[in-house]
C-alpha atoms as a PDB file:
ATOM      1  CA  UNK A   1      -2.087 -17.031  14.341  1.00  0.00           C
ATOM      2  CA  UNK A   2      -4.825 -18.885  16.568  1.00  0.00           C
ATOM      3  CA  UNK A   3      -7.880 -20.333  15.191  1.00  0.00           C
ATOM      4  CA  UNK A   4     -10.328 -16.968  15.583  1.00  0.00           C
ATOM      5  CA  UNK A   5      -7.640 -15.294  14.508  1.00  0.00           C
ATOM      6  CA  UNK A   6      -7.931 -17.447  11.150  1.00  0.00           C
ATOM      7  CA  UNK A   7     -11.444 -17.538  11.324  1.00  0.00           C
ATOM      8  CA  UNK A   8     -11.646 -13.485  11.670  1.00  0.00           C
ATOM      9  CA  UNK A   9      -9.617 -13.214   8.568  1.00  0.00           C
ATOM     10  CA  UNK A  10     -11.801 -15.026   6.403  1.00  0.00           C
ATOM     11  CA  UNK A  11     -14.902 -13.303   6.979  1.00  0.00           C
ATOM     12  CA  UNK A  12     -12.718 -10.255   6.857  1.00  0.00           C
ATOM     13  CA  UNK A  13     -11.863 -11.203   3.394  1.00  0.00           C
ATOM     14  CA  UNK A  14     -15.707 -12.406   2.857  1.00  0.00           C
ATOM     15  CA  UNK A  15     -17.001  -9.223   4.261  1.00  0.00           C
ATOM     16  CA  UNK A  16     -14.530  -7.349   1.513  1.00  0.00           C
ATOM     17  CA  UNK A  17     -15.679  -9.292  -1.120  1.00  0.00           C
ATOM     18  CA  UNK A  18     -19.077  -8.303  -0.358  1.00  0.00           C
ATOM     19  CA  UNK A  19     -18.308  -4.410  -0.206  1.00  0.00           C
ATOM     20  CA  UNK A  20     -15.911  -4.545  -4.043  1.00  0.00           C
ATOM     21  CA  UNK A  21     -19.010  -5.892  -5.624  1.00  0.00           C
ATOM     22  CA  UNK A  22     -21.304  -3.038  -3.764  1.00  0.00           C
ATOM     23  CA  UNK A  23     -18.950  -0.352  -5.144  1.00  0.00           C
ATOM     24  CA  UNK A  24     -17.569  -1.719  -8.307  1.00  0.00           C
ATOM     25  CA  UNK A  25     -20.091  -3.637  -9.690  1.00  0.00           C
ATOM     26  CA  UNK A  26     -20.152  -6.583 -12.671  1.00  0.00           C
ATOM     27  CA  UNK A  27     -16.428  -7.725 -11.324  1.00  0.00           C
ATOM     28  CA  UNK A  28     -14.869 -11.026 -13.296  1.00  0.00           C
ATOM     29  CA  UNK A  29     -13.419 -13.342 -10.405  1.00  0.00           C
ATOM     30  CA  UNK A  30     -10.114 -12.477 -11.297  1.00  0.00           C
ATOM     31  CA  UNK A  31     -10.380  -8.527 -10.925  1.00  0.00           C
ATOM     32  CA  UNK A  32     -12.109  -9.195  -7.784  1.00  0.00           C
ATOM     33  CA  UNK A  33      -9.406 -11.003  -6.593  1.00  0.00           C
ATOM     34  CA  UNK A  34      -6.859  -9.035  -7.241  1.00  0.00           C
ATOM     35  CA  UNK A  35      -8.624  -6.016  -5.573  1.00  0.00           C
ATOM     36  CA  UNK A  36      -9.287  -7.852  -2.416  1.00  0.00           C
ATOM     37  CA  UNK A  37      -5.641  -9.137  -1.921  1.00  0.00           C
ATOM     38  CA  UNK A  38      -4.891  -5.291  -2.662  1.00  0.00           C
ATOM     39  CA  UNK A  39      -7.619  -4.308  -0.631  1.00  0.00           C
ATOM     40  CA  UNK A  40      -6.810  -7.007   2.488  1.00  0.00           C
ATOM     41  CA  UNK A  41      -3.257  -5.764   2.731  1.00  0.00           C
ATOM     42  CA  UNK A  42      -4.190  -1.879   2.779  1.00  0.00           C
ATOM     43  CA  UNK A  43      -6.514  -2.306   5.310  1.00  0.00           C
ATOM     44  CA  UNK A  44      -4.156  -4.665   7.442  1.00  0.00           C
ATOM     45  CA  UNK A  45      -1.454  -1.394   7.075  1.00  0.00           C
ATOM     46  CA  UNK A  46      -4.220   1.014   8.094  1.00  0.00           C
ATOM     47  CA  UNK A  47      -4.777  -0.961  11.599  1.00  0.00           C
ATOM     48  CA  UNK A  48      -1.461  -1.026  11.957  1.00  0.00           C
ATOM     49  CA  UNK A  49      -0.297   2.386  11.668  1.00  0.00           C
ATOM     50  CA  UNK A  50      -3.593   3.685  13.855  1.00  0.00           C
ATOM     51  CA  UNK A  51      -3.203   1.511  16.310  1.00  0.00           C
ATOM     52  CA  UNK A  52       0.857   2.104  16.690  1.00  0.00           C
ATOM     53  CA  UNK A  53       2.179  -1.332  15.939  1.00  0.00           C
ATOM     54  CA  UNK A  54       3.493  -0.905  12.150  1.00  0.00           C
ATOM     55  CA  UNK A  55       7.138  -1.185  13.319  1.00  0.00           C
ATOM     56  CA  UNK A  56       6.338  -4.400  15.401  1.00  0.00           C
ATOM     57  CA  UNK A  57       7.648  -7.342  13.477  1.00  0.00           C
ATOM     58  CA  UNK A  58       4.791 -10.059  12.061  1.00  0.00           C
ATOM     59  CA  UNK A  59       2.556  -6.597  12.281  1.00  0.00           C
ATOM     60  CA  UNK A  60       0.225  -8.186   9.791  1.00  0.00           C
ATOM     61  CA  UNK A  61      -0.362 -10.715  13.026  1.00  0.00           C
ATOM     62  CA  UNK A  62      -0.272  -8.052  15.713  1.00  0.00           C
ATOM     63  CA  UNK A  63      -3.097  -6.670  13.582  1.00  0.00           C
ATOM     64  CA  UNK A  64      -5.037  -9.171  13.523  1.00  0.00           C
ATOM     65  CA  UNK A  65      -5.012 -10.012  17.342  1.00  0.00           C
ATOM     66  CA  UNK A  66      -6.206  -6.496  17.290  1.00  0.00           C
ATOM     67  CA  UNK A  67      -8.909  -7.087  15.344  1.00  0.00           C
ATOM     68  CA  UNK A  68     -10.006 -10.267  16.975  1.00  0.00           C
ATOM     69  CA  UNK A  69     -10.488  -8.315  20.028  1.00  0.00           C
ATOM     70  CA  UNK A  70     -12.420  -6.079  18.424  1.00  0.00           C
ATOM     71  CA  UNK A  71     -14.531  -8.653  17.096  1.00  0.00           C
ATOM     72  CA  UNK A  72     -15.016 -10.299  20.332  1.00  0.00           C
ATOM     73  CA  UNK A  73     -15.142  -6.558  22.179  1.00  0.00           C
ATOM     74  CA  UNK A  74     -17.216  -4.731  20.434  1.00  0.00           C
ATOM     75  CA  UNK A  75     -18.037  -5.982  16.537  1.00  0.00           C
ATOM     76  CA  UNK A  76     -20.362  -2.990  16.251  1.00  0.00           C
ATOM     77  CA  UNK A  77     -16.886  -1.189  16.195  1.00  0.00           C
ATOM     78  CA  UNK A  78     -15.002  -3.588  14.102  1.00  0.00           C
ATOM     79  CA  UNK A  79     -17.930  -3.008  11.277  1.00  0.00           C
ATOM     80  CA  UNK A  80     -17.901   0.654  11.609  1.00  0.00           C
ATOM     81  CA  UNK A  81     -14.199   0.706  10.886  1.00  0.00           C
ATOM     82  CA  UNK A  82     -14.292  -1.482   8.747  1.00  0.00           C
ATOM     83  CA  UNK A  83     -17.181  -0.053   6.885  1.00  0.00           C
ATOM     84  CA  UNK A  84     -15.835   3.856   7.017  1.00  0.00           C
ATOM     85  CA  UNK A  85     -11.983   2.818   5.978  1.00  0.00           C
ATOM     86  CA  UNK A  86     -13.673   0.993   2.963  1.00  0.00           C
ATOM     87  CA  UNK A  87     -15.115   3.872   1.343  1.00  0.00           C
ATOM     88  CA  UNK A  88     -12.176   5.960   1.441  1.00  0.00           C
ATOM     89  CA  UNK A  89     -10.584   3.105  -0.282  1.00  0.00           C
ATOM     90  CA  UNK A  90     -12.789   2.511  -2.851  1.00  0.00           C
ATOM     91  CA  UNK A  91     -12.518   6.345  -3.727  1.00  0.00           C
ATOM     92  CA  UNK A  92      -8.716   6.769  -3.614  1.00  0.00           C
ATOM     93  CA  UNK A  93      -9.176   3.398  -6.123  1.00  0.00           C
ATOM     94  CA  UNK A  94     -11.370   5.632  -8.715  1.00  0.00           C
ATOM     95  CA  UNK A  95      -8.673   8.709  -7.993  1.00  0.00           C
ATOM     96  CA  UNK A  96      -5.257   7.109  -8.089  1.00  0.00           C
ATOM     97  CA  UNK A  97      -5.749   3.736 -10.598  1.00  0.00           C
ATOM     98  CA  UNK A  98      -5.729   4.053 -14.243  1.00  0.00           C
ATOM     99  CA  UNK A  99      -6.632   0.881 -15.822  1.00  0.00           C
ATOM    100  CA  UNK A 100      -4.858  -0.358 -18.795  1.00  0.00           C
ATOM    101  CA  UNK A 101      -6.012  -2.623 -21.376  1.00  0.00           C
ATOM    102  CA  UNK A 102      -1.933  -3.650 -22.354  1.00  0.00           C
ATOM    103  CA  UNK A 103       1.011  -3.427 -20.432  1.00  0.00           C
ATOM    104  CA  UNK A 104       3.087  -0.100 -20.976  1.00  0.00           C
ATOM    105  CA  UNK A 105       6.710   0.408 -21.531  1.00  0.00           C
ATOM    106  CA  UNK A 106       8.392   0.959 -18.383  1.00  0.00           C
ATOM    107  CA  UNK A 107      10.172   4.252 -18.753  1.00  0.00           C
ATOM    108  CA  UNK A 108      13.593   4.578 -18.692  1.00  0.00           C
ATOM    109  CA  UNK A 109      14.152   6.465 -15.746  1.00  0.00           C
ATOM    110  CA  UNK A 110      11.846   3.843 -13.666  1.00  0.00           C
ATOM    111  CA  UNK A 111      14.012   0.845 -15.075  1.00  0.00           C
ATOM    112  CA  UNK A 112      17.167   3.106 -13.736  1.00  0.00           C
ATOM    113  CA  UNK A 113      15.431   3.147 -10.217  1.00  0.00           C
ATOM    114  CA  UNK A 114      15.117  -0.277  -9.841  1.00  0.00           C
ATOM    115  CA  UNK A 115      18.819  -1.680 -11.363  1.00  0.00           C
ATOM    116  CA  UNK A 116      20.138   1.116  -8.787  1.00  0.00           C
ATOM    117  CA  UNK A 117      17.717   0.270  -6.161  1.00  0.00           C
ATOM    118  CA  UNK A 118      18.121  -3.262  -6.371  1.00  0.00           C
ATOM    119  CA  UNK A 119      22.282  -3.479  -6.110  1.00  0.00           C
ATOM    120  CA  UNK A 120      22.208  -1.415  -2.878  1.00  0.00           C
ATOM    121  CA  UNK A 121      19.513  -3.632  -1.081  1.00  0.00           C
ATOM    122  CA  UNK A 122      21.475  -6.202  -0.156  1.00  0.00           C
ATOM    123  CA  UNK A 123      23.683  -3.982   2.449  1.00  0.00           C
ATOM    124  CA  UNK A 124      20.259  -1.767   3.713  1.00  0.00           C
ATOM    125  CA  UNK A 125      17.826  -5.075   3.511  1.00  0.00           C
ATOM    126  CA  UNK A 126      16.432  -4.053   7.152  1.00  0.00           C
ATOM    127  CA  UNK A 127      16.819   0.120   6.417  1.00  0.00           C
ATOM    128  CA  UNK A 128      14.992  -0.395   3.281  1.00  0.00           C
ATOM    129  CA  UNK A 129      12.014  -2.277   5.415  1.00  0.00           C
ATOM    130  CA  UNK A 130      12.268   0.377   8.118  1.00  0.00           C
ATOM    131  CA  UNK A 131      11.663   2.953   5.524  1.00  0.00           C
ATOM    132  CA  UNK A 132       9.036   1.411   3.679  1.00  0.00           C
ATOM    133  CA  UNK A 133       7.182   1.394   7.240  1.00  0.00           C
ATOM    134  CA  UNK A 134       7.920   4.768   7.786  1.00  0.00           C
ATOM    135  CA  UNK A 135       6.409   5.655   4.334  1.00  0.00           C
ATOM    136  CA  UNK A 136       2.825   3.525   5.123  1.00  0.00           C
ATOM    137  CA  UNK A 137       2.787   4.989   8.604  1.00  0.00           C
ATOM    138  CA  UNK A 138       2.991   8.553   6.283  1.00  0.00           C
ATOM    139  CA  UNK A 139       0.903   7.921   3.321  1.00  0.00           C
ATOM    140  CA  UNK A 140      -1.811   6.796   5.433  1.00  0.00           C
ATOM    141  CA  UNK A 141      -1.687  10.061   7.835  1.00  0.00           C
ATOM    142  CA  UNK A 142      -1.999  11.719   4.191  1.00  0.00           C
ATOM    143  CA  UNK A 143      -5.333   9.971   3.700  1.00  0.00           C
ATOM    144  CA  UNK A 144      -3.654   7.812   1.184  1.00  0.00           C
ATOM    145  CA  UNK A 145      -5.083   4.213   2.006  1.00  0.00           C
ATOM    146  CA  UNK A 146      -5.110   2.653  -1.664  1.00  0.00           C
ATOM    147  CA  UNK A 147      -1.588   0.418  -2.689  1.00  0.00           C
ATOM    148  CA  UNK A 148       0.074   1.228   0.609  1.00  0.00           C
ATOM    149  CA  UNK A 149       2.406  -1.281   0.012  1.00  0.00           C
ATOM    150  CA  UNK A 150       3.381  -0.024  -3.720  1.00  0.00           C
ATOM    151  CA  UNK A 151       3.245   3.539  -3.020  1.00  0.00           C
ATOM    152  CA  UNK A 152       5.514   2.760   0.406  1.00  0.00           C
ATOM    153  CA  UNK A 153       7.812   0.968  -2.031  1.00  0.00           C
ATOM    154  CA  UNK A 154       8.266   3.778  -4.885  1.00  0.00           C
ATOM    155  CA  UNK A 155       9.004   6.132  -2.435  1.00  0.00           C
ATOM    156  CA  UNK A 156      11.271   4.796  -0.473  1.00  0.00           C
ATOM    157  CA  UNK A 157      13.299   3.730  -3.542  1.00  0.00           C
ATOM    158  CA  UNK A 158      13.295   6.988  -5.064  1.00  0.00           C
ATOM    159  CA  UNK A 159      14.787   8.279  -2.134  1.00  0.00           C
ATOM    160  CA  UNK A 160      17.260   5.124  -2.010  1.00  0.00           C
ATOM    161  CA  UNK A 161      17.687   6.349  -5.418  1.00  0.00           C
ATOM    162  CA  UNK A 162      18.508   9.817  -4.911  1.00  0.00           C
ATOM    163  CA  UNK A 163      21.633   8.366  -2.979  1.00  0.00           C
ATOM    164  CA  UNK A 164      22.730   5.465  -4.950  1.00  0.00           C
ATOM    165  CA  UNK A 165      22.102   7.823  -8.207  1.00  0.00           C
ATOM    166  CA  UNK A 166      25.297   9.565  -7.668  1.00  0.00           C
ATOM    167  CA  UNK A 167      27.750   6.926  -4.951  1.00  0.00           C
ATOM    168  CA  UNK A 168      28.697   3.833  -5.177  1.00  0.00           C
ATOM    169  CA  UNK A 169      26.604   0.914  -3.551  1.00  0.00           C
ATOM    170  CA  UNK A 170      28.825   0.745  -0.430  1.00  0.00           C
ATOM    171  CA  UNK A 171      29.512   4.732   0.224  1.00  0.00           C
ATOM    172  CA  UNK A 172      25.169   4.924  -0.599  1.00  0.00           C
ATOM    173  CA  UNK A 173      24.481   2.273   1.678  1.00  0.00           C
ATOM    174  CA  UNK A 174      26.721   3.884   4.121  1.00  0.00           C
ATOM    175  CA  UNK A 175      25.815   7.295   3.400  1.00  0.00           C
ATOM    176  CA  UNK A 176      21.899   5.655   4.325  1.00  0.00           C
ATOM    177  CA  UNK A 177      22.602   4.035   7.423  1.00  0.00           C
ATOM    178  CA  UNK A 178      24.076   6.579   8.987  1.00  0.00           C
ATOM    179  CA  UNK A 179      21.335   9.806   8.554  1.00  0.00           C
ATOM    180  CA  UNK A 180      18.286   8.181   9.438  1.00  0.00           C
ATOM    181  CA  UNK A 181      16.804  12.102   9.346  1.00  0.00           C
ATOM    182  CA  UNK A 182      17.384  12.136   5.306  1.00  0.00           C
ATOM    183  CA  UNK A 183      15.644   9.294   4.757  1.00  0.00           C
ATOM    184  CA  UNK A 184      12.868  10.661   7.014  1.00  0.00           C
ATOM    185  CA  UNK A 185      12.952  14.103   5.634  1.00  0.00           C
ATOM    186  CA  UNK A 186      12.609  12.714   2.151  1.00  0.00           C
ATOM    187  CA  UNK A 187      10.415  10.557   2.477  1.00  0.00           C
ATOM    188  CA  UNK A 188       7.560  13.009   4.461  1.00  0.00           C
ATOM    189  CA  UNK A 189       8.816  15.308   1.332  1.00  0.00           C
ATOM    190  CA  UNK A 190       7.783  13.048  -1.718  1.00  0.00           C
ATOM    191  CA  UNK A 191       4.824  11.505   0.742  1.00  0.00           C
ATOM    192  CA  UNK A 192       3.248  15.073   0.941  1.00  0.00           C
ATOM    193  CA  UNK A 193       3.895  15.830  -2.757  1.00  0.00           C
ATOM    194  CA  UNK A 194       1.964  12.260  -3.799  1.00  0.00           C
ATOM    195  CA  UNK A 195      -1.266  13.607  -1.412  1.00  0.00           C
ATOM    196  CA  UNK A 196      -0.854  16.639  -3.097  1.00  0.00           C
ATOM    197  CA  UNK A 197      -1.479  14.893  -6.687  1.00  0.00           C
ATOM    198  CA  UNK A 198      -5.053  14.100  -7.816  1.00  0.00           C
ATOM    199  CA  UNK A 199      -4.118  11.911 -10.679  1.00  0.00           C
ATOM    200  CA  UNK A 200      -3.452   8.473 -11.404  1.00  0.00           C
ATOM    201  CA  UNK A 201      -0.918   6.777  -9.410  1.00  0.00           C
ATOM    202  CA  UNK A 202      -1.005   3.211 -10.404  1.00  0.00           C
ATOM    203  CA  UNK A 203      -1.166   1.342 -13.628  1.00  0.00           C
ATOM    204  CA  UNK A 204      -3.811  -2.078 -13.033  1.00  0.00           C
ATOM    205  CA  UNK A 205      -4.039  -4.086 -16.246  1.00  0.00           C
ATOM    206  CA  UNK A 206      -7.531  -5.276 -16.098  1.00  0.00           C
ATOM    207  CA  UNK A 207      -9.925  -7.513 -18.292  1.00  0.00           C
ATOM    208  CA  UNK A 208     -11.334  -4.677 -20.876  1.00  0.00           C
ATOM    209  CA  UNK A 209     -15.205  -5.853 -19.416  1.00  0.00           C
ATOM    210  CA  UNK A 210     -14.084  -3.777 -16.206  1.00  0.00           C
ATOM    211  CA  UNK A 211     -14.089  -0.773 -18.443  1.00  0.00           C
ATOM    212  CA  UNK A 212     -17.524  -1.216 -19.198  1.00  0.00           C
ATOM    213  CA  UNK A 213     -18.854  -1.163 -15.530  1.00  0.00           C
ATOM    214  CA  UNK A 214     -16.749   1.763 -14.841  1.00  0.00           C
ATOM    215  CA  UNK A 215     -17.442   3.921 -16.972  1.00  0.00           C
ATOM    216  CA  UNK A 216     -18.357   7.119 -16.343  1.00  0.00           C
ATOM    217  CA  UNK A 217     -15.471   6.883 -13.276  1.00  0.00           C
ATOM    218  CA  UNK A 218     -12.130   8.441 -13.270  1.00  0.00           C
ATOM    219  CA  UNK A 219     -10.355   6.169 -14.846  1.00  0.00           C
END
């Protein structure tokens, strides 16, 4: 990454800053970090599935050589994007987190995901990131811009899952690698049933003083 590269990201992340305290108000440092490293990478996936370079590897640079041009192009643009993708995010935010004053239980099915999940990665390492990709590109197409990254993941591991539920880790990984058009079909499947939801979707453990400046939200 170049120097204006560099440069762009920081008033990228300065210019976020500014916008989470706009929408969310009396923010401790600590939630409003967390939201902008949240809020950095969705919009960093958003770029990169409009603009056709998600599968490009480094996108997360590719991106931002797309946005220094845009910046040195026409910044009018880069603000208006910028400005427009925000508020969709902060609303999917209000709609899809629930905010938790303690951590929950993880349920037992979840924990069953990710032991099953996890044993098979090691033989579909570059599938798995091929499919969790696929699944941004998708959710975002949905309209669903909040915890691309986490949502991308979940999916693609329940579909993983459905595979490595019932074979072992070599006939699931083979199984995998060689119908691309399950994984694809699967994932578009649970991708459309997520946009389809208007509940929570992510559990954020936040300081309780959050609570207080959001009330009234969908929480």
């Amino acid at each position: 990454m170049d120097w204006m590269s560099g440069e762009l990201e920081k008033q990228y992340r300065a210019l976020l800053r500014v916008y989470l305290y706009r929408s969310f108000g009396n923010l401790s440092e600590q939630e409003a970090e967390y939201m902008l490293e949240v809020a950095y990478a969705d919009f960093l996936n958003y770029i990169a599935v409009e603009r056709d370079v998600i599968f490009e590897e480094g996108y997360e640079g590719a991106v931002l050589m797309i946005l220094r041009d845009m910046y040195l192009n026409n910044e009018m643009e880069l603000d208006k994007t910028l400005s427009e993708w925000f508020e969709v995010w902060a609303w999917k935010w209000r709609q899809r987190v629930k905010l938790a004053l303690k951590e929950e239980e993880e349920s037992k099915l979840a924990s069953e995901v990710e032991n099953k999940v996890q044993a098979l990665l090691p033989k579909v390492s570059k599938l798995y990131e091929w499919a969790k990709r696929y699944a941004i590109g998708s959710l975002v197409r949905h309209g669903e811009v909040c915890f691309t990254n986490l949502l991308a993941e979940t999916v693609v591991k329940e579909v993983f899952f459905k595979v490595a539920s019932s074979e072992e880790p070599e006939k699931a990984a083979k199984f995998l690698s060689e119908n691309p058009a399950f994984i694809i079909s699967e994932i578009a499947k649970r991708v459309k049933e997520l946009s389809a939801f208007k509940g929570n979707l992510v559990v954020v453990r936040l300081n309780p003083l959050f609570f207080e400046s959001q009330r009234g939200e969908n929480v």
